[in-house]
PDB file of N, CA and C in Angstrom:
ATOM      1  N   UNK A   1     349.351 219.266-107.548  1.00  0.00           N
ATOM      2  CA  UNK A   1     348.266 220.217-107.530  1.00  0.00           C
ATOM      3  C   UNK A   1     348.670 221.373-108.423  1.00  0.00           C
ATOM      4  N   UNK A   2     348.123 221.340-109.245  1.00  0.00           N
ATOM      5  CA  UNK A   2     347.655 222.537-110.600  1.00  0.00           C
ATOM      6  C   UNK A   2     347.908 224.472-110.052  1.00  0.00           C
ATOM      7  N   UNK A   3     346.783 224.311-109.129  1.00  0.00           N
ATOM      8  CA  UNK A   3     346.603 225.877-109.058  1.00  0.00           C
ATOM      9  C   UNK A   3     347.254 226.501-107.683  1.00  0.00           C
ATOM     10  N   UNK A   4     347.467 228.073-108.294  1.00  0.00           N
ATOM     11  CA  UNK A   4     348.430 228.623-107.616  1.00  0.00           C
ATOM     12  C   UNK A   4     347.608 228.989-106.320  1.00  0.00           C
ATOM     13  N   UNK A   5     346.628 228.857-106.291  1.00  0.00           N
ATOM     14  CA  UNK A   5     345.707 229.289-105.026  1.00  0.00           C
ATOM     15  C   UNK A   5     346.252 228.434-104.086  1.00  0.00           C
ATOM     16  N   UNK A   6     346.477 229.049-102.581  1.00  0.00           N
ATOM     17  CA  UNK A   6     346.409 228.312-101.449  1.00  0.00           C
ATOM     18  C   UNK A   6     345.368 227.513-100.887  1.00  0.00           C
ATOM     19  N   UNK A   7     344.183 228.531-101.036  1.00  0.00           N
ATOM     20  CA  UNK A   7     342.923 227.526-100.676  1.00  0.00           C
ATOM     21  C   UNK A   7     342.511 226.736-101.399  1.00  0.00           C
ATOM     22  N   UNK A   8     342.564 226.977-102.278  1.00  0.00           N
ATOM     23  CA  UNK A   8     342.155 225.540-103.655  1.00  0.00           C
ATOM     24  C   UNK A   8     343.088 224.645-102.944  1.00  0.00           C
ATOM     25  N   UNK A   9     344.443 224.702-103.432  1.00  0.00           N
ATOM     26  CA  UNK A   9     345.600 223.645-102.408  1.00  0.00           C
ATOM     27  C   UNK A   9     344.872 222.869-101.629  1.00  0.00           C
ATOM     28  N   UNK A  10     344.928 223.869-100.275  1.00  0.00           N
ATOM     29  CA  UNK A  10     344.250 223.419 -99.149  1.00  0.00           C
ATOM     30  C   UNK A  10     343.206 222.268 -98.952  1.00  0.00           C
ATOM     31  N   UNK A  11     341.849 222.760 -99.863  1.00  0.00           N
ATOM     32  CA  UNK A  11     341.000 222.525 -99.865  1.00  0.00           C
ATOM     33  C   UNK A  11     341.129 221.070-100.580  1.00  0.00           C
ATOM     34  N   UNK A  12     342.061 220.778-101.815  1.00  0.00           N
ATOM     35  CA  UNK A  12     341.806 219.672-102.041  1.00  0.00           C
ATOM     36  C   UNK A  12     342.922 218.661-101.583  1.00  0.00           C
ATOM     37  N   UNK A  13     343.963 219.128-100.455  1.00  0.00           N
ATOM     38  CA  UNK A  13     344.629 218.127 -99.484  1.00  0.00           C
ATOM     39  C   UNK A  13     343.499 217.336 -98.601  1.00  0.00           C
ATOM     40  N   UNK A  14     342.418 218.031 -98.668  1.00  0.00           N
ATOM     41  CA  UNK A  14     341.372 217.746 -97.568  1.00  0.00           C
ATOM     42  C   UNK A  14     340.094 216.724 -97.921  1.00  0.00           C
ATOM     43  N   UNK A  15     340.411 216.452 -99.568  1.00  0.00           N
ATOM     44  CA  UNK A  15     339.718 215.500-100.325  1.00  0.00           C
ATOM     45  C   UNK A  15     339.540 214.840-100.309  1.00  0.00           C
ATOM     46  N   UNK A  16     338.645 213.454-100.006  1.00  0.00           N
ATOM     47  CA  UNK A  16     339.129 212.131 -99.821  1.00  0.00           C
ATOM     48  C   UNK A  16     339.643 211.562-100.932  1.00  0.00           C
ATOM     49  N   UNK A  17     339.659 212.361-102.374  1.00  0.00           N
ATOM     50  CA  UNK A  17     339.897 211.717-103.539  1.00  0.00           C
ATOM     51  C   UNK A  17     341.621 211.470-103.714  1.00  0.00           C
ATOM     52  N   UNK A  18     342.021 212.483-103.133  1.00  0.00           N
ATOM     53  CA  UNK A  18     343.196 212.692-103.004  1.00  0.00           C
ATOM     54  C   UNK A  18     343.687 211.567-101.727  1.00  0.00           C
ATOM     55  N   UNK A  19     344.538 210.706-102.375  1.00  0.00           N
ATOM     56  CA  UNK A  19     344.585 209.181-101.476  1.00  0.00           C
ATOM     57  C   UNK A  19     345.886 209.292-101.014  1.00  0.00           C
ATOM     58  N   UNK A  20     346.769 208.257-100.250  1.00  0.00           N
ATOM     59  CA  UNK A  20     348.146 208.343 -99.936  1.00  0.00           C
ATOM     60  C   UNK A  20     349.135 208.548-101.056  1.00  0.00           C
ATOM     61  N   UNK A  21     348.866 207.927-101.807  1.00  0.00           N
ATOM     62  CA  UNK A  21     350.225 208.418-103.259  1.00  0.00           C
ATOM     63  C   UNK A  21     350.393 209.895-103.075  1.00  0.00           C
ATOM     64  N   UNK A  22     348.774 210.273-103.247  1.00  0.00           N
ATOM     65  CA  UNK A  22     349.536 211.873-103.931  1.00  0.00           C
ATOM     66  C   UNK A  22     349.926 212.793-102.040  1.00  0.00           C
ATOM     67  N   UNK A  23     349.579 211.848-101.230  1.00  0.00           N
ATOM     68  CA  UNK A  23     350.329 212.620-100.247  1.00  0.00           C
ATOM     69  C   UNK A  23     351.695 212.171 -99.896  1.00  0.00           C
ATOM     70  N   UNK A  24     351.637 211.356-100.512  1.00  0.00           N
ATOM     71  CA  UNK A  24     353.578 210.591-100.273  1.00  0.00           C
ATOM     72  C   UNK A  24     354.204 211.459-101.559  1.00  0.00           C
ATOM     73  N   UNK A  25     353.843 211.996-102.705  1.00  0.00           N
ATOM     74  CA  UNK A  25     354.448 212.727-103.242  1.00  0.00           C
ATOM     75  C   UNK A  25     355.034 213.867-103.793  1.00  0.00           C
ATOM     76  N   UNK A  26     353.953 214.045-102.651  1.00  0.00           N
ATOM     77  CA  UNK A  26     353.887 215.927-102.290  1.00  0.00           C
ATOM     78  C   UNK A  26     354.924 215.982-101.037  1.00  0.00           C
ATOM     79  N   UNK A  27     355.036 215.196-100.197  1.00  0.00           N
ATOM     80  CA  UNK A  27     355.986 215.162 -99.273  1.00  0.00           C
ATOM     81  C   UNK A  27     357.393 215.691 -99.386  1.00  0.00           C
ATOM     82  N   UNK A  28     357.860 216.316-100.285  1.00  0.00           N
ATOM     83  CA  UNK A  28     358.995 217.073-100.060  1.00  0.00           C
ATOM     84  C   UNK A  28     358.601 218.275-100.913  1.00  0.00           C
ATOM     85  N   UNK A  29     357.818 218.605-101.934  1.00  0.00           N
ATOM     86  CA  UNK A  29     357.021 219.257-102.307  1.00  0.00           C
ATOM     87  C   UNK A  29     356.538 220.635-101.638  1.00  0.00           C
ATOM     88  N   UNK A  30     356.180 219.895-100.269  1.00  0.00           N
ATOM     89  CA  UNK A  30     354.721 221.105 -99.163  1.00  0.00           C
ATOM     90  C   UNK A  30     355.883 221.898 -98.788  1.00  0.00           C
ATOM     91  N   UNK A  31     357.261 221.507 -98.609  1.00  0.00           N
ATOM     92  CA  UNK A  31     357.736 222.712 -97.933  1.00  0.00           C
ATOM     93  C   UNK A  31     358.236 223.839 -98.710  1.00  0.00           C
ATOM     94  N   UNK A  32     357.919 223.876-100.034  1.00  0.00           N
ATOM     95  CA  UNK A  32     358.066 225.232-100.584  1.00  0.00           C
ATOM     96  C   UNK A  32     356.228 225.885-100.350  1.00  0.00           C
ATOM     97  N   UNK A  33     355.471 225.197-100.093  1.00  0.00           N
ATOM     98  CA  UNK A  33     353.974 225.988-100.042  1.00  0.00           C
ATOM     99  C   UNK A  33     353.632 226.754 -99.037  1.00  0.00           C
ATOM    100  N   UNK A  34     352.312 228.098 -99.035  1.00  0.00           N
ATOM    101  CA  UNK A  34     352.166 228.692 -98.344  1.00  0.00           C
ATOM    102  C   UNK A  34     351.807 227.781 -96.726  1.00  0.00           C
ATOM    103  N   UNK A  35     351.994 228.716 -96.037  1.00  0.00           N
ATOM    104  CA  UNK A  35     351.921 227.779 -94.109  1.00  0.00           C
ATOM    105  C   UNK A  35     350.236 227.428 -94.433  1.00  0.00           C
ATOM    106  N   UNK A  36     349.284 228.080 -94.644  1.00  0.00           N
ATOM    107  CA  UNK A  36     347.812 227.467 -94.943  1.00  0.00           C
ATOM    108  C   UNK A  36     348.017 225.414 -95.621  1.00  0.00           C
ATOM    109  N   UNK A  37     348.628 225.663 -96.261  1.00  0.00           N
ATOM    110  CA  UNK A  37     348.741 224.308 -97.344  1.00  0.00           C
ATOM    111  C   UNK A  37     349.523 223.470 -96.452  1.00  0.00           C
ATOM    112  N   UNK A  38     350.498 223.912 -95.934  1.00  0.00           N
ATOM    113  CA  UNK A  38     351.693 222.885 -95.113  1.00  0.00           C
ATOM    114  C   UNK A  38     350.372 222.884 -93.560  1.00  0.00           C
ATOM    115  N   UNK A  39     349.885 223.545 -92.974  1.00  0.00           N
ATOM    116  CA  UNK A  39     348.834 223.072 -92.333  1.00  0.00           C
ATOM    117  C   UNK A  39     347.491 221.843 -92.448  1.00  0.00           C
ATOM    118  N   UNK A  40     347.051 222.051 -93.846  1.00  0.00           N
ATOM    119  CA  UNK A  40     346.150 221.050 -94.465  1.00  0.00           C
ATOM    120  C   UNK A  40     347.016 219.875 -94.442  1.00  0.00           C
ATOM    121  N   UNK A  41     348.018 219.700 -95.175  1.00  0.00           N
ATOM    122  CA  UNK A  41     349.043 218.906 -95.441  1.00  0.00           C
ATOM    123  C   UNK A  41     349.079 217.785 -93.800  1.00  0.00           C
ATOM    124  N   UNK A  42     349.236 218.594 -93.057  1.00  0.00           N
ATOM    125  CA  UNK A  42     350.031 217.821 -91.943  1.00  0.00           C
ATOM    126  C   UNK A  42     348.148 217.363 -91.428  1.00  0.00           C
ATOM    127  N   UNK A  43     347.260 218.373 -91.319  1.00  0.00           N
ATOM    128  CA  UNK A  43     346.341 217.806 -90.908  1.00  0.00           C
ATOM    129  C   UNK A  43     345.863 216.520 -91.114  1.00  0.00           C
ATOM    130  N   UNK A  44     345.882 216.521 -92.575  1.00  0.00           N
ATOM    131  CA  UNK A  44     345.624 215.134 -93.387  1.00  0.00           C
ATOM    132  C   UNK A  44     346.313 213.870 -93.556  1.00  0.00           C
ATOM    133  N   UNK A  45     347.602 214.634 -92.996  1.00  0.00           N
ATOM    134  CA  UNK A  45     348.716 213.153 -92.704  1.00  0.00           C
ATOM    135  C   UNK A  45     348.413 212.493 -91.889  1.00  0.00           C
ATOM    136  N   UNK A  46     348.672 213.531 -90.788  1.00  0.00           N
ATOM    137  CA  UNK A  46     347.785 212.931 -89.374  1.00  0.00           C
ATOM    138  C   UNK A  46     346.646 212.270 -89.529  1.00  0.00           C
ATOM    139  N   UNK A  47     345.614 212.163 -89.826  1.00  0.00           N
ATOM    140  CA  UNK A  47     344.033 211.758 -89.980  1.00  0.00           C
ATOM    141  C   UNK A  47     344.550 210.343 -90.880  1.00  0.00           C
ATOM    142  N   UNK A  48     345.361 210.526 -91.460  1.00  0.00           N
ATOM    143  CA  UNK A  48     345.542 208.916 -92.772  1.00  0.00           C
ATOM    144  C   UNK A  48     346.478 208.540 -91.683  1.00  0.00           C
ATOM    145  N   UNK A  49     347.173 208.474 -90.540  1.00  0.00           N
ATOM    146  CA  UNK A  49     347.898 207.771 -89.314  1.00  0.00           C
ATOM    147  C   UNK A  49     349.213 207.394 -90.616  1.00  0.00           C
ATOM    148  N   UNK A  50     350.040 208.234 -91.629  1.00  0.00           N
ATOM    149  CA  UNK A  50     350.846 208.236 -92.516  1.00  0.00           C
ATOM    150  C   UNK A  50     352.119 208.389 -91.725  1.00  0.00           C
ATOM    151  N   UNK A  51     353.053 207.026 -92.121  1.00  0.00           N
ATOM    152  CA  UNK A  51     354.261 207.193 -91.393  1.00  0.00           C
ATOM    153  C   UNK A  51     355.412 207.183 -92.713  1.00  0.00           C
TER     154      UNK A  51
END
């Protein structure tokens, strides 16, 4: 993800376009991001049942 905005972030963890790759590769990634983003993040893990 491109922009320095949190909610942009946020907002497009919450994408459906955004599929498992790019959440398997953000996965060590989210923990430098603001707690808003590492929230979306985990929300969306959860919801894809991502182990």
């Amino acid at each position: 993800m491109k922009s320095d905005s949190p909610i942009i972030k946020a907002l497009a963890l919450i994408d459906r376009r955004a599929g498992e790759r790019m959440l398997s590769t953000l996965k060590e990634s989210i923990k430098d991001e603001n707690e808003l983003v590492k929230y979306f993040y985990k929300l969306r893990y959860d919801a894809e049942q991502m182990r």
